[in-house]
N, C-alpha and C. Protein backbone atom coordinates (compact mmCIF):
# COMPACT_ATOMS: atom_id res chain seq x y z
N UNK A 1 321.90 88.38 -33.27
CA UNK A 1 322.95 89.28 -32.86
C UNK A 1 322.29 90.55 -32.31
N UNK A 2 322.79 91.05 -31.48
CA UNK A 2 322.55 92.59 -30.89
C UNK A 2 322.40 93.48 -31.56
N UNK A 3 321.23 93.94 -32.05
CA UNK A 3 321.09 95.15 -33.00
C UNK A 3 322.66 96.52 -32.96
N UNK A 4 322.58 96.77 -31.24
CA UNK A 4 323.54 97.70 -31.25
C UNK A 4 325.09 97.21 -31.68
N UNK A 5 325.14 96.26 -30.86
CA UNK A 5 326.70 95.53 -31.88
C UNK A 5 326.71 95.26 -33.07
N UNK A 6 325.77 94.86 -33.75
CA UNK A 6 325.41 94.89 -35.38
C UNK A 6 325.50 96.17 -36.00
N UNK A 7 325.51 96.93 -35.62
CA UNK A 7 325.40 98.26 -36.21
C UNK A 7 326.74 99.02 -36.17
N UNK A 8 327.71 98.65 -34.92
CA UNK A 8 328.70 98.76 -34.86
C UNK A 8 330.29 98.29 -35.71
N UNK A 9 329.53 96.99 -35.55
CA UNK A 9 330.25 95.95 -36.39
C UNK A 9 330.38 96.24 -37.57
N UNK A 10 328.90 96.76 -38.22
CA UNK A 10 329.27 96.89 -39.54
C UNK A 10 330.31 98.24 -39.90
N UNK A 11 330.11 99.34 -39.36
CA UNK A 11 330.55 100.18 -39.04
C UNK A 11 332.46 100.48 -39.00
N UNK A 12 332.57 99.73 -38.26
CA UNK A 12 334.47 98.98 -38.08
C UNK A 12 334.33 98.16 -39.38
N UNK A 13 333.98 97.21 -39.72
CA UNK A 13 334.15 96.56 -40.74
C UNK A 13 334.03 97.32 -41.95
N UNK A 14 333.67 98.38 -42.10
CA UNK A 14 333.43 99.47 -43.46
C UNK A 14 334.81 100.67 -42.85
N UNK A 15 335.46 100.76 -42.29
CA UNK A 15 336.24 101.66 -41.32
C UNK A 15 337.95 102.01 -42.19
N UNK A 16 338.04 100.83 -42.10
CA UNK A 16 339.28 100.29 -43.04
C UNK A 16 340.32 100.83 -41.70
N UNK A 17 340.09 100.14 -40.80
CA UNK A 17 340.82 100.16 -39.97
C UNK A 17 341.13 98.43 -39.88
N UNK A 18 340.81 98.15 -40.01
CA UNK A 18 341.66 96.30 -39.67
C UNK A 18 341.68 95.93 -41.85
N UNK A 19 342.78 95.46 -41.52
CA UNK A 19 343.16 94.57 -43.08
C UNK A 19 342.72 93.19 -42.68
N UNK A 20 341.93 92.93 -44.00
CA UNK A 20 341.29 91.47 -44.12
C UNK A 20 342.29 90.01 -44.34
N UNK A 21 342.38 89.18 -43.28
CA UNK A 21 342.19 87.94 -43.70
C UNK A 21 341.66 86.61 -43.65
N UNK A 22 342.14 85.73 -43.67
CA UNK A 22 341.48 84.56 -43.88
C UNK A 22 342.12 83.35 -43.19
N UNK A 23 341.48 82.32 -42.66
CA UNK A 23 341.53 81.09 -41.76
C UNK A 23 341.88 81.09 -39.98
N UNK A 24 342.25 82.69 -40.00
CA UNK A 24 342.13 82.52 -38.69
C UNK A 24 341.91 83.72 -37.96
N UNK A 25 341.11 84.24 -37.01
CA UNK A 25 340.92 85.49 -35.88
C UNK A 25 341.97 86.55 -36.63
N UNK A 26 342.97 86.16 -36.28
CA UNK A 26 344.18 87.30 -36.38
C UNK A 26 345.42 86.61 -36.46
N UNK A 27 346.17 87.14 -37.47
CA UNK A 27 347.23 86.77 -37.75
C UNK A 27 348.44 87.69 -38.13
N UNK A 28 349.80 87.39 -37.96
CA UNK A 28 350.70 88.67 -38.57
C UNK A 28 351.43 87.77 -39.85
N UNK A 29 350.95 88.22 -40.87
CA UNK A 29 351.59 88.10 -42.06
C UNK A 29 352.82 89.28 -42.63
N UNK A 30 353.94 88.54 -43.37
CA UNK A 30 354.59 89.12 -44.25
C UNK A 30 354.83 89.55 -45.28
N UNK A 31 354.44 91.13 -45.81
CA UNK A 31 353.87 91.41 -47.40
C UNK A 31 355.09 91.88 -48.05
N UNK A 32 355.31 91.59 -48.99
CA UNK A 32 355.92 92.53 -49.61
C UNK A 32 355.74 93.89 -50.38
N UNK A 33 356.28 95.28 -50.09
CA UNK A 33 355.94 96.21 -50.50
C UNK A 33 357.39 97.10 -51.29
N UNK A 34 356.90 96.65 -52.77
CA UNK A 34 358.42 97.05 -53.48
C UNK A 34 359.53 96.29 -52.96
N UNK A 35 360.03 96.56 -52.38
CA UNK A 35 361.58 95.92 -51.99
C UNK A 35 361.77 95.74 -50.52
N UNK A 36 360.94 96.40 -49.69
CA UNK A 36 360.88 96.16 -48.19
C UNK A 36 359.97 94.96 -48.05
N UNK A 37 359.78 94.05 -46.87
CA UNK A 37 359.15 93.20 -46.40
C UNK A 37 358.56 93.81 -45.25
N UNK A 38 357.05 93.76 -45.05
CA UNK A 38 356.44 94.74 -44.11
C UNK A 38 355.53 93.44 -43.28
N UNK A 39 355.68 93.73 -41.67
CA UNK A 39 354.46 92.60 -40.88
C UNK A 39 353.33 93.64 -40.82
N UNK A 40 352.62 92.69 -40.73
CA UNK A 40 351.21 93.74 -40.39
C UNK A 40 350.06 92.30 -40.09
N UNK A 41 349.11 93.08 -39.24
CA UNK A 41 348.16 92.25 -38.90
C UNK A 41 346.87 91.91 -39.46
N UNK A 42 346.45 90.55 -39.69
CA UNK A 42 345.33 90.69 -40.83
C UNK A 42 344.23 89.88 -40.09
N UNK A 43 342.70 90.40 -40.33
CA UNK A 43 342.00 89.83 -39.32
C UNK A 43 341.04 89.03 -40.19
N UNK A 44 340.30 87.86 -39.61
CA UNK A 44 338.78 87.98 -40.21
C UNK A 44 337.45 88.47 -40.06
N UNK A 45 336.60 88.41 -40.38
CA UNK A 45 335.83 89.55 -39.83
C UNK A 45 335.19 89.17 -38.52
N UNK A 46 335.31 87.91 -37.73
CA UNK A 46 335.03 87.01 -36.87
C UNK A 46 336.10 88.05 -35.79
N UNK A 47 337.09 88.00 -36.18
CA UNK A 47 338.32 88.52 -35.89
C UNK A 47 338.58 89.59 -35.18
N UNK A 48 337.62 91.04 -36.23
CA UNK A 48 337.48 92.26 -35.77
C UNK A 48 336.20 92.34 -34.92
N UNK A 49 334.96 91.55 -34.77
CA UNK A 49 334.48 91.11 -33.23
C UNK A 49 335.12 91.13 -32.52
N UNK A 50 335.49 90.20 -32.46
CA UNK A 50 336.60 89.99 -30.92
C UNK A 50 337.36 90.85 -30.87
N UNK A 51 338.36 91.86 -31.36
CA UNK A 51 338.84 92.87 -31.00
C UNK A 51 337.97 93.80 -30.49
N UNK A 52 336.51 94.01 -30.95
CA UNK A 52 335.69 94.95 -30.53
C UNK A 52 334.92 94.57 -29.15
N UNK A 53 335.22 93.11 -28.85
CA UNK A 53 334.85 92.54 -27.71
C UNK A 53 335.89 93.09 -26.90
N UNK A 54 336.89 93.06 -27.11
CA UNK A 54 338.32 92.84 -25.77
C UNK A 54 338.28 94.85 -25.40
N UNK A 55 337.93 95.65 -26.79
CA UNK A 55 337.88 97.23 -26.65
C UNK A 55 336.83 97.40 -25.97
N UNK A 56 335.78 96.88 -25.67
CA UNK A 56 333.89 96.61 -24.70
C UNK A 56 334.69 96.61 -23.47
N UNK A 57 335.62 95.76 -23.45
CA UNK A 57 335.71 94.93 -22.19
C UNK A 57 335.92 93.96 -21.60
N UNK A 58 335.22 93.23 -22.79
CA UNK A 58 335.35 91.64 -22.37
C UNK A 58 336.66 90.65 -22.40
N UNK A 59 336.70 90.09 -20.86
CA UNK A 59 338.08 89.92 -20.82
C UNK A 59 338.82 88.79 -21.15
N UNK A 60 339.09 89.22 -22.98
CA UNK A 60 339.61 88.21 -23.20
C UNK A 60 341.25 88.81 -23.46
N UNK A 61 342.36 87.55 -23.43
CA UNK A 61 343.62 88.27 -23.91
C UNK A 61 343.41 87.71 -25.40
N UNK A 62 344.96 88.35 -26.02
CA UNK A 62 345.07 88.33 -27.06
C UNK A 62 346.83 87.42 -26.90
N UNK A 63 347.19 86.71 -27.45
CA UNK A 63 348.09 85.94 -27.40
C UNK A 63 349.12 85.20 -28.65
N UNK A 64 350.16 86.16 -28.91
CA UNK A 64 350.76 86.06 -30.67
C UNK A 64 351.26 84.19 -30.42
N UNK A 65 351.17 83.30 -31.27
CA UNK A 65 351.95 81.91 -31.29
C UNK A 65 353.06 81.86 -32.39
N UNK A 66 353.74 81.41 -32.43
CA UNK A 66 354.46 81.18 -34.37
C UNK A 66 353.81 80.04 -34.90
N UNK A 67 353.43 80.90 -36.08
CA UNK A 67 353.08 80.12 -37.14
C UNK A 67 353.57 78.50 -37.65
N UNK A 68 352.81 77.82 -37.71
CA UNK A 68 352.80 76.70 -38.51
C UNK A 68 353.14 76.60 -39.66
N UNK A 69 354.13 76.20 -40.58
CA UNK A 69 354.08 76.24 -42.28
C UNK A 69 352.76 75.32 -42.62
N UNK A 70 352.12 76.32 -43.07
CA UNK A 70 350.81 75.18 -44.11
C UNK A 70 351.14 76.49 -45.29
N UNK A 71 351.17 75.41 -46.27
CA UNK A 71 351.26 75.32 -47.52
C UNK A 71 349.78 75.46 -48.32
N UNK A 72 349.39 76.51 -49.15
CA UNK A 72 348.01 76.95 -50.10
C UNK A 72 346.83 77.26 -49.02
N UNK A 73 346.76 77.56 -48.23
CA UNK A 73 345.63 78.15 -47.24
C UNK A 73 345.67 79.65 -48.01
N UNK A 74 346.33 80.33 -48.11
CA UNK A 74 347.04 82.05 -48.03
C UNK A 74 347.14 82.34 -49.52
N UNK A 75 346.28 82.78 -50.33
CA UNK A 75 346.49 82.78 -51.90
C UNK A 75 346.23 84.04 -52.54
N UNK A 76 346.88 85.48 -51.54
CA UNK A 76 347.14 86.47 -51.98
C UNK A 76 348.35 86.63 -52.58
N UNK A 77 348.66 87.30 -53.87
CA UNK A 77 350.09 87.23 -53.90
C UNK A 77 351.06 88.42 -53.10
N UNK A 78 350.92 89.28 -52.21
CA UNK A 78 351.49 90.06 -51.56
C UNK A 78 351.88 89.58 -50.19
N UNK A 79 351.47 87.97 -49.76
CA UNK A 79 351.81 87.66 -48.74
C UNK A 79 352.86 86.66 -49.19
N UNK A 80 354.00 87.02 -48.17
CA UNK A 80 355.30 86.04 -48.46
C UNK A 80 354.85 84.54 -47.69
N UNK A 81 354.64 84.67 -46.22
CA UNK A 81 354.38 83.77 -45.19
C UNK A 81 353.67 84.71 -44.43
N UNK A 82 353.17 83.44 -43.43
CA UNK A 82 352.18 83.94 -41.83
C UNK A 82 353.50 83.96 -41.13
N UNK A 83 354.03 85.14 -40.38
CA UNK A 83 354.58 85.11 -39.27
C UNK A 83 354.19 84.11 -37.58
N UNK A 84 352.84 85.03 -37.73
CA UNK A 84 352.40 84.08 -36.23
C UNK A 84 350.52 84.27 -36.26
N UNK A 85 350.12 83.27 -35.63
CA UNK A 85 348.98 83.61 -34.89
C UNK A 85 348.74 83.60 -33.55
N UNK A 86 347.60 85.02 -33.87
CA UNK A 86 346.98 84.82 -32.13
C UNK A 86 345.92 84.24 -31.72
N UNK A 87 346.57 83.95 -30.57
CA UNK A 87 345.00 82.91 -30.04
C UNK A 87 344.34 84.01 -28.81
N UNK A 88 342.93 83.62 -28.77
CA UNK A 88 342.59 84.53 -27.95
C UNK A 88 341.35 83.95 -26.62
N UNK A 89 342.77 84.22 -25.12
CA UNK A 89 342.15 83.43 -24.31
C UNK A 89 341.46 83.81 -23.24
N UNK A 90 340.46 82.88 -22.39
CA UNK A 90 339.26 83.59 -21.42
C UNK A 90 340.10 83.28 -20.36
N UNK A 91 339.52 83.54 -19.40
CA UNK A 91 339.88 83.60 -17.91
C UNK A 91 340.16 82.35 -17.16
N UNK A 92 339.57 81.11 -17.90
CA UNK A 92 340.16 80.29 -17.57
C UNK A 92 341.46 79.49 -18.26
N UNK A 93 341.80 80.50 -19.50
CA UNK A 93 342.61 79.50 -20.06
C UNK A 93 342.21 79.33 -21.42
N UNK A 94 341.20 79.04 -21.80
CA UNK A 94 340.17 78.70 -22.95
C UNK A 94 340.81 79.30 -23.90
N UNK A 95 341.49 78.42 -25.52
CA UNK A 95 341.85 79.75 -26.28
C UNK A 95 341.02 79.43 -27.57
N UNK A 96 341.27 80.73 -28.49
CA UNK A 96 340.43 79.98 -29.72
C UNK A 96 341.09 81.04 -30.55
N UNK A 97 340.84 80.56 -31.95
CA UNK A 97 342.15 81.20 -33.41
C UNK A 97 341.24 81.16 -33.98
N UNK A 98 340.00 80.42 -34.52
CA UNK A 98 339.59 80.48 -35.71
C UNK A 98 337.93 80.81 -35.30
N UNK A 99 337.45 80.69 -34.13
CA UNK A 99 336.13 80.71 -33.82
C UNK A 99 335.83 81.85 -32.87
N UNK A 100 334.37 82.35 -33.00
CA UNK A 100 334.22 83.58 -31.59
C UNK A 100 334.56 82.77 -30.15
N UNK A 101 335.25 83.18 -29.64
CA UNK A 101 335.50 82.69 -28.08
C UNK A 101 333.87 83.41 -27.33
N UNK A 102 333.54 81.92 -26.49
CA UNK A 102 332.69 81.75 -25.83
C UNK A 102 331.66 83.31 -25.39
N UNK A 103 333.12 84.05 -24.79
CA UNK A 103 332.15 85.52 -23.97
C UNK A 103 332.30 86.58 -25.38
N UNK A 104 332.95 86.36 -26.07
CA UNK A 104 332.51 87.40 -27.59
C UNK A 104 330.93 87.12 -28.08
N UNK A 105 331.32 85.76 -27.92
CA UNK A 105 329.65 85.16 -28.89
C UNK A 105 328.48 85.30 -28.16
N UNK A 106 328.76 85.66 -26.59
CA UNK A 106 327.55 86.28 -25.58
C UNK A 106 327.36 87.07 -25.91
N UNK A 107 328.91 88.20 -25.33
CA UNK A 107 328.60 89.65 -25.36
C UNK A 107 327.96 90.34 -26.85
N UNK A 108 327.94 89.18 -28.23
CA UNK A 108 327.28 89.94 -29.09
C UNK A 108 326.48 89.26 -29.64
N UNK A 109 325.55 88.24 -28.73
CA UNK A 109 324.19 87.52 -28.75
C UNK A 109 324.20 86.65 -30.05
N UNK A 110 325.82 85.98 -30.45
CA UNK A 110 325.42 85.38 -31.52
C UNK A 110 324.98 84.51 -31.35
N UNK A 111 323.98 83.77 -32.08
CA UNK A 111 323.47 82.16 -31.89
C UNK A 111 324.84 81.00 -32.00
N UNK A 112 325.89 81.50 -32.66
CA UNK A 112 326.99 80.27 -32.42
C UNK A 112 328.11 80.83 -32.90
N UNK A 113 329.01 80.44 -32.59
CA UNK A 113 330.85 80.70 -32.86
C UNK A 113 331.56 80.62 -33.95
N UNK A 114 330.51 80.67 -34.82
CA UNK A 114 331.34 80.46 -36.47
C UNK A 114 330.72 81.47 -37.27
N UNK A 115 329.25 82.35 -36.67
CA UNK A 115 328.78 83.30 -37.46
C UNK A 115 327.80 83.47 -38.14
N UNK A 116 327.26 81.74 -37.99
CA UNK A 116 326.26 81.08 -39.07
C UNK A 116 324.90 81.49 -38.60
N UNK A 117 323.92 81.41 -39.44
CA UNK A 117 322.59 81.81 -39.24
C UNK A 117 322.15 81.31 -41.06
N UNK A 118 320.64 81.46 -40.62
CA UNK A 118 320.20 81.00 -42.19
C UNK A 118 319.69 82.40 -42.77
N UNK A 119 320.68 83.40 -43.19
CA UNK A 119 320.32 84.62 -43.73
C UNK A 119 320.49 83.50 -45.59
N UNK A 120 319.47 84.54 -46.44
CA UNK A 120 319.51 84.12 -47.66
C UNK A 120 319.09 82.82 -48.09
N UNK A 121 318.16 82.46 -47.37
CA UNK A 121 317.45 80.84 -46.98
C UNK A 121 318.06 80.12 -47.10
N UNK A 122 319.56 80.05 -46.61
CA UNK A 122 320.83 79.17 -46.65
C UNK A 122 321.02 79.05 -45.71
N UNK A 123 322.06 77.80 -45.25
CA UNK A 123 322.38 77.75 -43.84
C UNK A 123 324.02 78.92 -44.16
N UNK A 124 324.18 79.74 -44.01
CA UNK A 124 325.09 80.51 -44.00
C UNK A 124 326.15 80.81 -42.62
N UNK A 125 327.28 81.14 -42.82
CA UNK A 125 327.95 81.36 -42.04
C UNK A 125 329.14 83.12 -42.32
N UNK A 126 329.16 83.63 -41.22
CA UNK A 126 330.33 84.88 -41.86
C UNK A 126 331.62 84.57 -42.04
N UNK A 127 331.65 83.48 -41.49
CA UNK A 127 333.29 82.62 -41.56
C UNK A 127 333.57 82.12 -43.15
N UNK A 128 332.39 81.71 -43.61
CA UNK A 128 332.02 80.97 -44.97
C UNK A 128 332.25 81.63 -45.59
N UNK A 129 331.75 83.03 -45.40
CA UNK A 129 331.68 84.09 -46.63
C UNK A 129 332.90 84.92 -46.27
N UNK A 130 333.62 84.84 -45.25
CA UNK A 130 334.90 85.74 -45.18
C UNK A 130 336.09 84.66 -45.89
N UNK A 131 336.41 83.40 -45.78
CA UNK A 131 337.40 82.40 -46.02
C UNK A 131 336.83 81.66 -47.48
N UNK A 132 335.91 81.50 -47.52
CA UNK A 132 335.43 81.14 -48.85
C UNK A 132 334.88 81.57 -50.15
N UNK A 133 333.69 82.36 -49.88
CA UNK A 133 333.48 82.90 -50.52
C UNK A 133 334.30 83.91 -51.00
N UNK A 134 335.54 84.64 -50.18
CA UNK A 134 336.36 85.95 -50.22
C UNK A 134 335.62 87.24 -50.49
N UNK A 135 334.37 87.70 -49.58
CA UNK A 135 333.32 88.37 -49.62
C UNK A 135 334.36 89.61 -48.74
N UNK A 136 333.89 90.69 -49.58
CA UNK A 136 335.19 92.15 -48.72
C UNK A 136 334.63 92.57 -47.06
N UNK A 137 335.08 92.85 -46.53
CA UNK A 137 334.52 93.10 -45.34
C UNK A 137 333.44 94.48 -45.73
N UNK A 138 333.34 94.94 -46.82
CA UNK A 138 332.37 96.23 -47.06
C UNK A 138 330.84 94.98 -47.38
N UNK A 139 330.80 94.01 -48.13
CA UNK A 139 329.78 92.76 -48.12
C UNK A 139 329.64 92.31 -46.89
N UNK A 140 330.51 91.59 -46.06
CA UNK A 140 329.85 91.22 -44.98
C UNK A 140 329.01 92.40 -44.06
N UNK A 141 329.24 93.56 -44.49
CA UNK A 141 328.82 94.42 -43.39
C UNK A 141 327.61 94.52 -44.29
N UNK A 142 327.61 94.97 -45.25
CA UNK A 142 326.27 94.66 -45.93
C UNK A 142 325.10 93.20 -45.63
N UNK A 143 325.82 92.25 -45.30
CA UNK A 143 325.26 91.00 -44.12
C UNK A 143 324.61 91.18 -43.29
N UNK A 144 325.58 91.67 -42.79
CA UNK A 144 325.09 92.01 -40.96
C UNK A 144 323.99 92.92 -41.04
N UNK A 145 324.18 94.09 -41.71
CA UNK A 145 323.13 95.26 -41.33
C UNK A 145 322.02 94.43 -42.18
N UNK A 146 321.48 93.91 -42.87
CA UNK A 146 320.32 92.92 -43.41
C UNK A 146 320.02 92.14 -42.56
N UNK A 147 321.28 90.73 -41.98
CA UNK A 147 320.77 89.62 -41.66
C UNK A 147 320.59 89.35 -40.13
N UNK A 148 321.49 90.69 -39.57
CA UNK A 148 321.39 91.13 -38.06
C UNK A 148 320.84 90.11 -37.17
N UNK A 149 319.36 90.04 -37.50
CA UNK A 149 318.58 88.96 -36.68
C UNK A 149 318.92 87.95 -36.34
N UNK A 150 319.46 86.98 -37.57
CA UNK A 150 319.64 85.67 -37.54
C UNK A 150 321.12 85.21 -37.28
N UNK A 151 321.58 86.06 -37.12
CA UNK A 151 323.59 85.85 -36.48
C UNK A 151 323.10 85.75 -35.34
């Protein structure tokens, strides 16, 4: 990965400007807060790349879909349902929800679209550790600024 986008990245990801989630780029979920039902947008950290790609420049859109019902993916209890996801597409069309789209994963020299590298003499991934592991985006940035190289 790009030292300077690595440094950035971690940076937004410690920011607490994007709310964390899980299985896909970006999504608008429904929370409940006391007695109101609030949408709001929840990213993964794959996620807030690509937003920091499309704020660079790079021209990708951003594109809301409605949600699918899947059932146990989502195992916060403040989320009612996923409203919708976005997919996010290149210039030709190309879209992608759960992976870096093609010119993100250039513009920030990753070796591949899921995040993976062998930081921690593992075959590791940031997708792994954002959806699985449930690692806070303040850890993954702790990742990045260590494993920088090998993303």
């Amino acid at each position: 990965m790009h030292k300077h986008i690595a440094l950035e990245f971690s940076k937004v990801l410690r920011s607490g400007t994007y709310k964390q989630g899980q299985g896909y780029l970006c999504q608008v979920v429904v929370v409940t807060d006391t007695d109101n039902e609030i949408r709001e947008e929840r990213h993964c950290c794959l996620g807030v790349l690509t937003e920091m790609a499309i704020k660079a420049g790079v021209p990708i859109e951003k594109e809301k879909h409605q949600a699918l019902p899947v059932e146990g993916i989502y195992m916060f209890l403040d989320v009612l349902h996923v409203e919708g996801i976005y997919e996010f597409l290149d210039e030709s069309g190309c879209g992608w929800n759960n992976t870096l789209p093609t010119l993100v994963q250039e513009w920030a020299g990753m070796k591949n679209s899921n995040g993976g590298g062998c930081y921690n003499n593992e075959n590791n991934a940031l997708w792994r550790d954002n959806d699985n592991s449930l690692c806070t985006f303040e850890q993954i940035a702790d990742i990045v600024d260590t494993h920088w190289q090998e993303l």
